[in-house]
PDB file of N, CA and C in Angstrom:
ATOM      1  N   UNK A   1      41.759  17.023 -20.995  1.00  0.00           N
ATOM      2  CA  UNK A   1      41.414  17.723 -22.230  1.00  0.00           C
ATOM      3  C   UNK A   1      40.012  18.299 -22.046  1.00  0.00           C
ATOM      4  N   UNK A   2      39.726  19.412 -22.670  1.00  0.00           N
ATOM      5  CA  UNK A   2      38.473  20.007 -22.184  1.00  0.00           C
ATOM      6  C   UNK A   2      38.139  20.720 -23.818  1.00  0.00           C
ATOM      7  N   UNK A   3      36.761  20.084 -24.206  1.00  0.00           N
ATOM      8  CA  UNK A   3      36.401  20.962 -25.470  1.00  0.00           C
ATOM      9  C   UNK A   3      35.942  22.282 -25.282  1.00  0.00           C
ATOM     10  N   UNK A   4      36.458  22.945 -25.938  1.00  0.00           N
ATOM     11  CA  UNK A   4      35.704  24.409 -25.558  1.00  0.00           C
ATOM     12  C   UNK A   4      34.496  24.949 -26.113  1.00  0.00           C
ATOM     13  N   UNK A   5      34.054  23.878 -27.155  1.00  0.00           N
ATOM     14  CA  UNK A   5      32.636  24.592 -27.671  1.00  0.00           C
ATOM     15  C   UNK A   5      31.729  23.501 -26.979  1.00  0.00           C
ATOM     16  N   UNK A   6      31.851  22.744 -25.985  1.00  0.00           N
ATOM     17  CA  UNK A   6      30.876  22.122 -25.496  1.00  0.00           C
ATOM     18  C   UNK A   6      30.955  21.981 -23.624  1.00  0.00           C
ATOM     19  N   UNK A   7      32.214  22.301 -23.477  1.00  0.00           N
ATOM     20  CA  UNK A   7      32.308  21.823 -21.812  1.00  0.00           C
ATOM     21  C   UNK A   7      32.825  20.046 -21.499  1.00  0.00           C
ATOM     22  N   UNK A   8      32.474  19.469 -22.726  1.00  0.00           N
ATOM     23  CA  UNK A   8      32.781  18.332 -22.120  1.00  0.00           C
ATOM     24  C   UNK A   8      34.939  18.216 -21.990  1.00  0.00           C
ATOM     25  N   UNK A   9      34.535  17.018 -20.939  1.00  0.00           N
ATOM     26  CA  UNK A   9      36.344  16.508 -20.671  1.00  0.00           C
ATOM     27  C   UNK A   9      36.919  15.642 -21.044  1.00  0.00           C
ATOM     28  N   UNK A  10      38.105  14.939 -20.943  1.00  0.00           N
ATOM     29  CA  UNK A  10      38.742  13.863 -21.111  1.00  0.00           C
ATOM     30  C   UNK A  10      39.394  13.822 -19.865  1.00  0.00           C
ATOM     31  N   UNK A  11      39.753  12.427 -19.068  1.00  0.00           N
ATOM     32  CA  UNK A  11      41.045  12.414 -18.409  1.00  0.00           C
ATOM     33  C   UNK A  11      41.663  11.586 -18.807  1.00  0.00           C
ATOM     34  N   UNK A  12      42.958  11.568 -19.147  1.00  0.00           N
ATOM     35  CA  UNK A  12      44.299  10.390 -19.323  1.00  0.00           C
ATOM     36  C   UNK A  12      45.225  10.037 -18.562  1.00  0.00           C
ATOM     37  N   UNK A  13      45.870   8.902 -18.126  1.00  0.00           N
ATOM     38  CA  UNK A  13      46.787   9.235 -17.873  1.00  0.00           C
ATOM     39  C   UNK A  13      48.004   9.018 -18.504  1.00  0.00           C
ATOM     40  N   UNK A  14      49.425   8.559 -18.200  1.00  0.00           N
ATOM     41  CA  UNK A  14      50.222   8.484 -18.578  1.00  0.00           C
ATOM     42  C   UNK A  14      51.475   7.990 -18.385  1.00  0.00           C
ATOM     43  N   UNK A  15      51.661   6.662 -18.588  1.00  0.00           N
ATOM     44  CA  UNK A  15      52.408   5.436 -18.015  1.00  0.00           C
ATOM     45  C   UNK A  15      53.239   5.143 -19.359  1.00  0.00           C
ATOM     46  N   UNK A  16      54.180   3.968 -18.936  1.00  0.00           N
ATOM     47  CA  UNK A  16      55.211   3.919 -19.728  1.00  0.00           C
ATOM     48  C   UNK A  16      56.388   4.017 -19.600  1.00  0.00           C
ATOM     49  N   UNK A  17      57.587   4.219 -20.291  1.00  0.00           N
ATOM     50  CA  UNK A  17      58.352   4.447 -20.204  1.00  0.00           C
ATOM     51  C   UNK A  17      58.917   5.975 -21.007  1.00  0.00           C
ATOM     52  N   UNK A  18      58.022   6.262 -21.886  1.00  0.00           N
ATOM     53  CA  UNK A  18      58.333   8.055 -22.265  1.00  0.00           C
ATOM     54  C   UNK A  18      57.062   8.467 -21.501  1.00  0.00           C
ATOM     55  N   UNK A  19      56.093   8.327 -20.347  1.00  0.00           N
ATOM     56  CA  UNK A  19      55.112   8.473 -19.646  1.00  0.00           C
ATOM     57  C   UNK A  19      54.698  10.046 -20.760  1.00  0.00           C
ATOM     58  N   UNK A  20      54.489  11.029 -19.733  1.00  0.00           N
ATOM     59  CA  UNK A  20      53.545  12.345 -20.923  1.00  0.00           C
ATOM     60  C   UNK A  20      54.519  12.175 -22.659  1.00  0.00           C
ATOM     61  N   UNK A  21      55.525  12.456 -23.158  1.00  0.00           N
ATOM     62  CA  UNK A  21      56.212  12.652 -23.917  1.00  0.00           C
ATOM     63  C   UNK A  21      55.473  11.749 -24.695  1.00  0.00           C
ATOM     64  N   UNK A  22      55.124  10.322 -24.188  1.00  0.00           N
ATOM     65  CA  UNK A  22      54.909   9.452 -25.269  1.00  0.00           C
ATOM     66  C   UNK A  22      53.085   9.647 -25.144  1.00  0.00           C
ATOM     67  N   UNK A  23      52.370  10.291 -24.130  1.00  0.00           N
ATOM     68  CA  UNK A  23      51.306  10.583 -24.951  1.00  0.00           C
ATOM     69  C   UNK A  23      50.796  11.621 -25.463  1.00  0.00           C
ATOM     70  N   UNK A  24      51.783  12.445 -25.216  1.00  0.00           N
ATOM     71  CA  UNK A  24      51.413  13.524 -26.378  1.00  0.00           C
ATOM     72  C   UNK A  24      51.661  13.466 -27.619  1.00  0.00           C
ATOM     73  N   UNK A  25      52.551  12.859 -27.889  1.00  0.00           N
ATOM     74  CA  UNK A  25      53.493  12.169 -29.360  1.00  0.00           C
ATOM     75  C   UNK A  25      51.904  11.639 -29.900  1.00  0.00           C
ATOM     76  N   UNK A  26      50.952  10.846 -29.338  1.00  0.00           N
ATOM     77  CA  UNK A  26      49.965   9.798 -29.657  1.00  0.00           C
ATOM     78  C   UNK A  26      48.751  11.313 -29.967  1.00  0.00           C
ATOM     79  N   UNK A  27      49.078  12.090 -29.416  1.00  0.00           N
ATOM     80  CA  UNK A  27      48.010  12.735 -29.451  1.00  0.00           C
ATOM     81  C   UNK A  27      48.232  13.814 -31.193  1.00  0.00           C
ATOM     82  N   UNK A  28      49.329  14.352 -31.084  1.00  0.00           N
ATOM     83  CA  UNK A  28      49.837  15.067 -32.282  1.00  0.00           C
ATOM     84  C   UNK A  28      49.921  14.457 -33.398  1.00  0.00           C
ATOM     85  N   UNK A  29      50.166  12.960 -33.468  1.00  0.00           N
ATOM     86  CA  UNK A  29      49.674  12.331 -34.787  1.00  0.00           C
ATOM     87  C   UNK A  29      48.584  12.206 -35.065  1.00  0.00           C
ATOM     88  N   UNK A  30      47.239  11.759 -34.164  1.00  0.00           N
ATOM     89  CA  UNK A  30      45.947  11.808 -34.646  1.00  0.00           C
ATOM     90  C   UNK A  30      45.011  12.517 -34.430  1.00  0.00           C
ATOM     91  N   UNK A  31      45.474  13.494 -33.396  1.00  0.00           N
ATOM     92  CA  UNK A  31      44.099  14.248 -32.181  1.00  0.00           C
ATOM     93  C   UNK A  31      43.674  13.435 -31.474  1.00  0.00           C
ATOM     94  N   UNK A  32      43.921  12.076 -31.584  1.00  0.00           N
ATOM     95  CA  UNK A  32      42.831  11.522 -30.366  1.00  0.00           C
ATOM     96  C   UNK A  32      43.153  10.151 -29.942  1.00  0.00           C
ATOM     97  N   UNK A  33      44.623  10.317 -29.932  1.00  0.00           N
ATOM     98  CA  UNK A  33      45.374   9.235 -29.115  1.00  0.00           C
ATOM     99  C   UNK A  33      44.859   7.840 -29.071  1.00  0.00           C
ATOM    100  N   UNK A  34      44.238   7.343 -29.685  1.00  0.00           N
ATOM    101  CA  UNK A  34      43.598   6.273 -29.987  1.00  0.00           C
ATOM    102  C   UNK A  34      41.968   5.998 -28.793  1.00  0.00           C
ATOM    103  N   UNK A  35      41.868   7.489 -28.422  1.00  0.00           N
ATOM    104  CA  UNK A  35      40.387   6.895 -27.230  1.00  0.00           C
ATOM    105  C   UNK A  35      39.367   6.934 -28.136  1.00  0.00           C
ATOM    106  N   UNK A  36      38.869   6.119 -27.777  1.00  0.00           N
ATOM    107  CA  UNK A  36      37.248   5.850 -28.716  1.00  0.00           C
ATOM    108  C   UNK A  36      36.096   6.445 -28.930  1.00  0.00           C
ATOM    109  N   UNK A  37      35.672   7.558 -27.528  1.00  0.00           N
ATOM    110  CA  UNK A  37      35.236   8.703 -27.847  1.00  0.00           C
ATOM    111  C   UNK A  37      35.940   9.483 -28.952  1.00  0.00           C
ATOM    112  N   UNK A  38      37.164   9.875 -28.035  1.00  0.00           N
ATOM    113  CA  UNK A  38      37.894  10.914 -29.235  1.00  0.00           C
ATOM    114  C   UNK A  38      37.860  10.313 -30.709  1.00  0.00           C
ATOM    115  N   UNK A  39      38.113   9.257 -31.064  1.00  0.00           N
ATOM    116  CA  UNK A  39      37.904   9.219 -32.442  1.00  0.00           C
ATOM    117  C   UNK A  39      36.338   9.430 -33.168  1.00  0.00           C
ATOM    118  N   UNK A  40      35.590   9.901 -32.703  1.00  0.00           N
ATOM    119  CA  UNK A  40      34.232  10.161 -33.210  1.00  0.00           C
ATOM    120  C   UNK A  40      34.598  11.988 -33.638  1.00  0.00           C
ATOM    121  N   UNK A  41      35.289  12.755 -33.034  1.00  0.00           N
ATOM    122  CA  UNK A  41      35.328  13.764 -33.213  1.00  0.00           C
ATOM    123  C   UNK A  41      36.118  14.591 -34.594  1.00  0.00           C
ATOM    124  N   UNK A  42      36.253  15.052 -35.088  1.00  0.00           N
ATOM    125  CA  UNK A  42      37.091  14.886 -36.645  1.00  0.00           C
ATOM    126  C   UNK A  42      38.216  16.131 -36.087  1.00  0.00           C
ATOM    127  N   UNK A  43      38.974  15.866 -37.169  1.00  0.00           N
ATOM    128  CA  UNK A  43      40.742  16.502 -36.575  1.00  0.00           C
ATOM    129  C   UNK A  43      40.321  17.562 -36.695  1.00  0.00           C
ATOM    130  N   UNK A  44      39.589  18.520 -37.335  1.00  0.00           N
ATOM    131  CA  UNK A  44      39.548  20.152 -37.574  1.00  0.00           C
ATOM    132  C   UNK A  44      38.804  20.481 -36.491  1.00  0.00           C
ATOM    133  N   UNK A  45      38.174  19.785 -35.049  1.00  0.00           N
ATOM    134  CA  UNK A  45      37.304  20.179 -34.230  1.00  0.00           C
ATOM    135  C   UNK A  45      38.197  20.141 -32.872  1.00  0.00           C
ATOM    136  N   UNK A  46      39.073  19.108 -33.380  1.00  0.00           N
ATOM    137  CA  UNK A  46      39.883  19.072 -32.215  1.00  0.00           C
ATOM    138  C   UNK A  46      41.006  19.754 -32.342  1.00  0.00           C
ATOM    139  N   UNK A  47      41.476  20.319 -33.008  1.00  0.00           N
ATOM    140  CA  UNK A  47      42.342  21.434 -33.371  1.00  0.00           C
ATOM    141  C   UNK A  47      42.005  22.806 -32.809  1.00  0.00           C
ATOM    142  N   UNK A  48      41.004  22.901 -33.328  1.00  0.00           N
ATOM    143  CA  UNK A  48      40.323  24.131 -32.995  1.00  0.00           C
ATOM    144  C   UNK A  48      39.401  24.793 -31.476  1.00  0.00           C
ATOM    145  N   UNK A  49      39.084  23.541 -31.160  1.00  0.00           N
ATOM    146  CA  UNK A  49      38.433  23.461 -29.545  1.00  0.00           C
ATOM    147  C   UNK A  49      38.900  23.012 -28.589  1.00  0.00           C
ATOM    148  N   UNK A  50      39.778  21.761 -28.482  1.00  0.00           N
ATOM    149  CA  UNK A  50      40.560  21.060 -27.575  1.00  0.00           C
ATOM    150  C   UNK A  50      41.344  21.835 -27.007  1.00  0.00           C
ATOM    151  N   UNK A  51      41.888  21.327 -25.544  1.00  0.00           N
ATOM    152  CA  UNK A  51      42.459  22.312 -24.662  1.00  0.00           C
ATOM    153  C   UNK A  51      42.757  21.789 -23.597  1.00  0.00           C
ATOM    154  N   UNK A  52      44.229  21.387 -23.463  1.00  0.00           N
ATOM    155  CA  UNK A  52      45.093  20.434 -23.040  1.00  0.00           C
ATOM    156  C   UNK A  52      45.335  21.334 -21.707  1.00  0.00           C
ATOM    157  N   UNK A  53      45.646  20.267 -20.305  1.00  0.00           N
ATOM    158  CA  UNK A  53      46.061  20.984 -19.092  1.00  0.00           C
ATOM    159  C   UNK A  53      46.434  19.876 -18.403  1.00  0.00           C
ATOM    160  N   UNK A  54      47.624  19.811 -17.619  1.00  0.00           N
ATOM    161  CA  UNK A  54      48.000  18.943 -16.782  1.00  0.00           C
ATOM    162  C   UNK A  54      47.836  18.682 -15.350  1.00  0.00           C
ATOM    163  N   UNK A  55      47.000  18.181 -14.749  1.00  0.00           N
ATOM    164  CA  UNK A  55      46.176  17.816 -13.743  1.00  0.00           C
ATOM    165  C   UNK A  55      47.156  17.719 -12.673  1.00  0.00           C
ATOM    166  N   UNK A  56      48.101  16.579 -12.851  1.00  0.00           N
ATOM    167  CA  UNK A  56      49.157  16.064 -11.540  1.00  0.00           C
ATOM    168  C   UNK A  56      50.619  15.203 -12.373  1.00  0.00           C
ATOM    169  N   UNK A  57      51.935  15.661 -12.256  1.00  0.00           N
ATOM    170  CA  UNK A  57      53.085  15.076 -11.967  1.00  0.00           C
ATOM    171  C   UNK A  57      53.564  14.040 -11.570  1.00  0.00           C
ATOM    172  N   UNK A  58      54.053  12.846 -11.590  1.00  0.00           N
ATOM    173  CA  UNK A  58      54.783  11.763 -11.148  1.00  0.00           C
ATOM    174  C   UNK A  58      56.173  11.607 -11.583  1.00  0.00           C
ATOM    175  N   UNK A  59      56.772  11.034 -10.663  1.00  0.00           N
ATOM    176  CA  UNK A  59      58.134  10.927 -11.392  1.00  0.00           C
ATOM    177  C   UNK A  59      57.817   9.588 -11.996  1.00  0.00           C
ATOM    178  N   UNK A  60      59.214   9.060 -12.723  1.00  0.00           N
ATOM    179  CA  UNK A  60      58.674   7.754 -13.414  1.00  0.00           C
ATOM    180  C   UNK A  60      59.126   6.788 -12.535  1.00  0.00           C
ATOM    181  N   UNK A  61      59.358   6.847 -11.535  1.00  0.00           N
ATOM    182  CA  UNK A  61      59.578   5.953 -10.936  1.00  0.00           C
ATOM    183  C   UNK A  61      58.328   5.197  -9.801  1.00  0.00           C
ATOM    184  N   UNK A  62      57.574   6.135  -9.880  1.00  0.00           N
ATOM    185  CA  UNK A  62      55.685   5.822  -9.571  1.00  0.00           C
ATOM    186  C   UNK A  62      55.377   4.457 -10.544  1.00  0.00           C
ATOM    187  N   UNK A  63      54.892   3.825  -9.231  1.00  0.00           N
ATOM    188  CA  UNK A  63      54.232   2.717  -9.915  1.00  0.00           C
ATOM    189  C   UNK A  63      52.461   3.112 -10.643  1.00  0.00           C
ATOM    190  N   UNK A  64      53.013   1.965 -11.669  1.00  0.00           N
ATOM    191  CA  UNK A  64      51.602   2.379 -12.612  1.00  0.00           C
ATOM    192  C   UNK A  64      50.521   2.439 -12.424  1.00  0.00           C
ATOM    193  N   UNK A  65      50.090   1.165 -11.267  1.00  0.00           N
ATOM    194  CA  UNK A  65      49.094   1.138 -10.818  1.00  0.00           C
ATOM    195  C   UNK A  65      48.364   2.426  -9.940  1.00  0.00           C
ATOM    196  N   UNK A  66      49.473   3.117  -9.352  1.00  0.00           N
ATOM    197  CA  UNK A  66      48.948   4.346  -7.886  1.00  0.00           C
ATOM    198  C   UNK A  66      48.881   5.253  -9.338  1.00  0.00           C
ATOM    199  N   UNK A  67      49.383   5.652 -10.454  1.00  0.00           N
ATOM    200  CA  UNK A  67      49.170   6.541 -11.544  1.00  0.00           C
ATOM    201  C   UNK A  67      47.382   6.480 -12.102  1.00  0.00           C
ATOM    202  N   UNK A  68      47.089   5.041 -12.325  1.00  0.00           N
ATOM    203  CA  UNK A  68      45.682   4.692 -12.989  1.00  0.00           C
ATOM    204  C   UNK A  68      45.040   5.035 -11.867  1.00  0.00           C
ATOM    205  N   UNK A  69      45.059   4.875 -10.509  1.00  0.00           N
ATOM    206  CA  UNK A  69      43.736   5.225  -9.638  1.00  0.00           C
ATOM    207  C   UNK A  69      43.882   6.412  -9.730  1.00  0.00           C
ATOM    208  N   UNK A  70      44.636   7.277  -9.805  1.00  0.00           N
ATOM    209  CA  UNK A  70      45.212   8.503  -9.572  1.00  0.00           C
ATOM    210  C   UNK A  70      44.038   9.325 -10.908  1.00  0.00           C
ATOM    211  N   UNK A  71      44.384   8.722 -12.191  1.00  0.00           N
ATOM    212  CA  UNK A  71      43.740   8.970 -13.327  1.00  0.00           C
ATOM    213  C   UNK A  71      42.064   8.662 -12.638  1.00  0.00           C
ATOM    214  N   UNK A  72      41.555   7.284 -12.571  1.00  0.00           N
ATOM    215  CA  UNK A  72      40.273   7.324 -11.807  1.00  0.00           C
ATOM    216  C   UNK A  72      39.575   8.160 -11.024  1.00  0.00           C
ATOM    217  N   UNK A  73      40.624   8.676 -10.202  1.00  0.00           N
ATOM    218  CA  UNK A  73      39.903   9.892  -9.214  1.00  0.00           C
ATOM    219  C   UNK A  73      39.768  11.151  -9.827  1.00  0.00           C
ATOM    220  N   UNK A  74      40.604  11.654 -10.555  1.00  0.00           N
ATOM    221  CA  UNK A  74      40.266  12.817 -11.207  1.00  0.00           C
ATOM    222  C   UNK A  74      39.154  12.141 -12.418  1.00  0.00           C
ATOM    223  N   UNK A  75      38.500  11.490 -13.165  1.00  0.00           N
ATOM    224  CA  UNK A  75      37.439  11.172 -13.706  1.00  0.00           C
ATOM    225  C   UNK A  75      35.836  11.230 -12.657  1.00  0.00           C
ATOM    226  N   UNK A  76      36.402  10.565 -11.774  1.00  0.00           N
ATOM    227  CA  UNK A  76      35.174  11.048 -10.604  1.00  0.00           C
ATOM    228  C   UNK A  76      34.781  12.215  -9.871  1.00  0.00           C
ATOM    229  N   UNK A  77      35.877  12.721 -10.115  1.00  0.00           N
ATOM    230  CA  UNK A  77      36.133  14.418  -9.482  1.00  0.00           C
ATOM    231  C   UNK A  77      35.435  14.946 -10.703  1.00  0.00           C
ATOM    232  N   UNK A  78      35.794  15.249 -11.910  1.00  0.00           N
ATOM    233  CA  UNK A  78      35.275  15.803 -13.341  1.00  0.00           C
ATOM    234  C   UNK A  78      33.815  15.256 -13.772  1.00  0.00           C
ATOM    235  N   UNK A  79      33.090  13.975 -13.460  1.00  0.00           N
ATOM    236  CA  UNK A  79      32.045  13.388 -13.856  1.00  0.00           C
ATOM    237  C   UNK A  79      32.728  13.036 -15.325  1.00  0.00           C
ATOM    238  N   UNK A  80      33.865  12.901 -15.636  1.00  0.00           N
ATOM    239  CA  UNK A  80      34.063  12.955 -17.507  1.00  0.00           C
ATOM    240  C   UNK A  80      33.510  11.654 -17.939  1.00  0.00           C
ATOM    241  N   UNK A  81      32.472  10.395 -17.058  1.00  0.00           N
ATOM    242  CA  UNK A  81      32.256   9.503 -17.582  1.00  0.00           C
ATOM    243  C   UNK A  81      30.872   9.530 -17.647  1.00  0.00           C
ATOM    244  N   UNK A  82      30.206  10.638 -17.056  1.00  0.00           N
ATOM    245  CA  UNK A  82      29.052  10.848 -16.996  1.00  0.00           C
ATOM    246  C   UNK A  82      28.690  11.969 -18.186  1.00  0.00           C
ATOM    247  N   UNK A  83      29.516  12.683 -18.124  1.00  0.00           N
ATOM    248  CA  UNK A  83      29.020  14.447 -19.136  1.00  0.00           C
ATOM    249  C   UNK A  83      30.474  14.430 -19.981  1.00  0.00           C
ATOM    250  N   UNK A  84      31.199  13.417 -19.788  1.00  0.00           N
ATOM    251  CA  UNK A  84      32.543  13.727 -20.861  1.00  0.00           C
ATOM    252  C   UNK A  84      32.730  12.488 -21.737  1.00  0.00           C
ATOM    253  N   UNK A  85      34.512  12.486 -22.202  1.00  0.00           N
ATOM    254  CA  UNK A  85      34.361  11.740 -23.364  1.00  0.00           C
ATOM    255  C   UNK A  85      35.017  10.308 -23.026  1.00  0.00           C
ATOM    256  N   UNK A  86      35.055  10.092 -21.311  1.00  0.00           N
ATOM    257  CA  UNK A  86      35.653   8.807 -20.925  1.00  0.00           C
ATOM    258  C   UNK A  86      34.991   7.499 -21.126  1.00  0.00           C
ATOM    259  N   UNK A  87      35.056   6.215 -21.564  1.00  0.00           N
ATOM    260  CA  UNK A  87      34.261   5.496 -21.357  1.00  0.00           C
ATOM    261  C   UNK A  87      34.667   4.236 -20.300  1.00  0.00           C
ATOM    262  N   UNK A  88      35.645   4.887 -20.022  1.00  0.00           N
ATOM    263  CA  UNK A  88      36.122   3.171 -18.858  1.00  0.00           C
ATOM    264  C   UNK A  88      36.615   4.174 -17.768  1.00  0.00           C
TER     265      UNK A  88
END
């Protein structure tokens, strides 16, 4: 996720059993999928600036664990824990 009136990022990933389906579902009910940055931001900002893009594919048959480092490396690639809205 990338705000557009500031530059900053998000990375997520997306595990499970509805893997993306079920976090976008999380995202369209609140704007901010329950991350703790994101909830500081109010729904009319993230409506309006947010700007969703899909990084990398897995089938679901990828184990969860190679998915989360997977998520890790693109956070280190982006700095999103340094200049964005990641906190773990």
């Amino acid at each position: 996720i990338t705000d557009s009136s500031n530059g900053k990022m998000y990375i997520g990933s997306s595990i499970g059993e509805e893997m993306i389906f079920g976090r976008w579902k999380s995202y369209i009910k609140n704007g901010n999928g329950g991350n703790v940055e994101l909830k500081k931001i109010s729904l009319d900002h993230i409506k309006q600036n947010f700007r969703y893009s899909i990084l990398e594919i897995f089938k679901s048959t990828m184990d969860d664990r190679t998915i989360l480092e997977r998520e890790n490396w693109w956070k280190e690639l982006f700095l999103t824990r340094k200049f964005g809205y990641n906190r773990n």
